[in-house]
C-alpha atoms as a PDB file:
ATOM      1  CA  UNK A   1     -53.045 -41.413-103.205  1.00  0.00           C
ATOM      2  CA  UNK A   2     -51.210 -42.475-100.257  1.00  0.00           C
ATOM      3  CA  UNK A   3     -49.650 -46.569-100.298  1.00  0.00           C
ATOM      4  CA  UNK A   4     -48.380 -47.239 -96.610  1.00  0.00           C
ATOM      5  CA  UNK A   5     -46.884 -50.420 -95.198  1.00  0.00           C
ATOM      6  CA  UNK A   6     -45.187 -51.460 -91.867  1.00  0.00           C
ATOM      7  CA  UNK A   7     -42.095 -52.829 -94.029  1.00  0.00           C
ATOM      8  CA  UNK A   8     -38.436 -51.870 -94.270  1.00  0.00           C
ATOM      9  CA  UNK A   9     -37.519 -48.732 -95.537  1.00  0.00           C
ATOM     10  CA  UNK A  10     -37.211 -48.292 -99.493  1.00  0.00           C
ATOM     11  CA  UNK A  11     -33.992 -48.378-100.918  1.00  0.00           C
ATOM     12  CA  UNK A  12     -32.750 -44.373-101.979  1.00  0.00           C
ATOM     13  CA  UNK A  13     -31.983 -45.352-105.558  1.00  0.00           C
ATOM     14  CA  UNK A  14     -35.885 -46.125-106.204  1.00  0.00           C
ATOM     15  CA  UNK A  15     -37.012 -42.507-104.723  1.00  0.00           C
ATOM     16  CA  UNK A  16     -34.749 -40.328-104.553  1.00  0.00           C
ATOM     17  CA  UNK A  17     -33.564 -38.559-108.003  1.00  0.00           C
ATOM     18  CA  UNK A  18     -35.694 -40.708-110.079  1.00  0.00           C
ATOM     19  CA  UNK A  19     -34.458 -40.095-114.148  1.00  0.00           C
ATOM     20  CA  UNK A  20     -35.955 -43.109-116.404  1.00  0.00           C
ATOM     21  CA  UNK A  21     -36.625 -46.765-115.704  1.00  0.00           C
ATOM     22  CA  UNK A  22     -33.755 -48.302-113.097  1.00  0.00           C
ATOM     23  CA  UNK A  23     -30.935 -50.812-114.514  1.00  0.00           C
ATOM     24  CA  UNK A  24     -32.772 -54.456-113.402  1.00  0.00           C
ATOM     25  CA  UNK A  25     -29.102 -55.457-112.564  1.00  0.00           C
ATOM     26  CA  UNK A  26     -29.036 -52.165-109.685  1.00  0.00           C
ATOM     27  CA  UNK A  27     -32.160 -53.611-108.129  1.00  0.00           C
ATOM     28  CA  UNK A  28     -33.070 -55.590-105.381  1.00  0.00           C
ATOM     29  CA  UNK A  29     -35.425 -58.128-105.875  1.00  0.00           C
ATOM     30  CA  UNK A  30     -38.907 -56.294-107.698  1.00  0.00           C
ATOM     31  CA  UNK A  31     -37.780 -52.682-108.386  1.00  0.00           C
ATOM     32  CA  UNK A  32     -39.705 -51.996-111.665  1.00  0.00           C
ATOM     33  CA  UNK A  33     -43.287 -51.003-110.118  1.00  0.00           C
ATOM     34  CA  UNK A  34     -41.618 -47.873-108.754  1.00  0.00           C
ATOM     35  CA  UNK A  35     -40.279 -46.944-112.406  1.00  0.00           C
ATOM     36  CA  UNK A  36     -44.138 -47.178-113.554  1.00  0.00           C
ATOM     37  CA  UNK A  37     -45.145 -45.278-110.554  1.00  0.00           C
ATOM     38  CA  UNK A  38     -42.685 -42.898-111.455  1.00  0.00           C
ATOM     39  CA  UNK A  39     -43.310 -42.879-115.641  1.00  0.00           C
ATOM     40  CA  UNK A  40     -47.368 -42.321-114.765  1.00  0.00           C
ATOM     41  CA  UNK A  41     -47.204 -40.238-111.961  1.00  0.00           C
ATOM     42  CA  UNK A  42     -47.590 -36.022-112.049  1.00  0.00           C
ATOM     43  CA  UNK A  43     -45.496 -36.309-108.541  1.00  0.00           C
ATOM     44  CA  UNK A  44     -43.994 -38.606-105.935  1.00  0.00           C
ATOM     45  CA  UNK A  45     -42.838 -38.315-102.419  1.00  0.00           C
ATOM     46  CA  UNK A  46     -41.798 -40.653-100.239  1.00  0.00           C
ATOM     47  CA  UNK A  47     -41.180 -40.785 -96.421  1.00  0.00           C
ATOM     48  CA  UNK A  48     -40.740 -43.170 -93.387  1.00  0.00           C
ATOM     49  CA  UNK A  49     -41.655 -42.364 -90.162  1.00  0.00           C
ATOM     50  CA  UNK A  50     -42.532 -43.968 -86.753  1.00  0.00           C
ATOM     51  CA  UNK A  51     -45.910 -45.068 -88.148  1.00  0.00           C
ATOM     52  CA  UNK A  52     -43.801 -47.087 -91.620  1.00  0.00           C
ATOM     53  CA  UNK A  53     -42.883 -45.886 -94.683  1.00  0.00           C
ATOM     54  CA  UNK A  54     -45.542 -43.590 -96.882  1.00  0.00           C
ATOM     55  CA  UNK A  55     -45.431 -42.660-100.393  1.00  0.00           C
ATOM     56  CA  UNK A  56     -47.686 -40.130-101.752  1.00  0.00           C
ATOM     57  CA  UNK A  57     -48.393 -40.283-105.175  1.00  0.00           C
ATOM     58  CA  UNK A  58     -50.452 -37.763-107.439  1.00  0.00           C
ATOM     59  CA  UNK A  59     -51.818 -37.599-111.048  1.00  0.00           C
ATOM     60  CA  UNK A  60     -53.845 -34.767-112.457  1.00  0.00           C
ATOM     61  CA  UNK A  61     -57.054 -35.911-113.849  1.00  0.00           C
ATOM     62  CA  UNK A  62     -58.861 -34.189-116.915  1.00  0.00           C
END
């Protein structure tokens, strides 16, 4: 699954090195759906381009 928007850039510390659900008080305002994202997901990757910020998202089915 691919989620693309036209928005500003995520913040590193909700991509980049993910380990565990994020400190609410190191957030900017939201911040948790990325830790689900992250708990449910088999892999992430996210990027920003000219065309707005992507992140790909996958989860092996059975």
């Amino acid at each position: 699954m691919v989620i693309s928007d036209h928005g500003q850039a995520m913040p590193e510390t909700l991509h980049a090195g993910f380990n565990g659900m994020p400190n609410p008080e190191d957030l900017p305002e939201g911040g948790w759906g990325m830790g689900l994202i992250h708990a449910l997901a088999d892999s992430t990757h996210y990027i920003r381009d000219a065309q707005g910020n992507h992140l790909y998202v996958s989860k092996q089915l059975a």
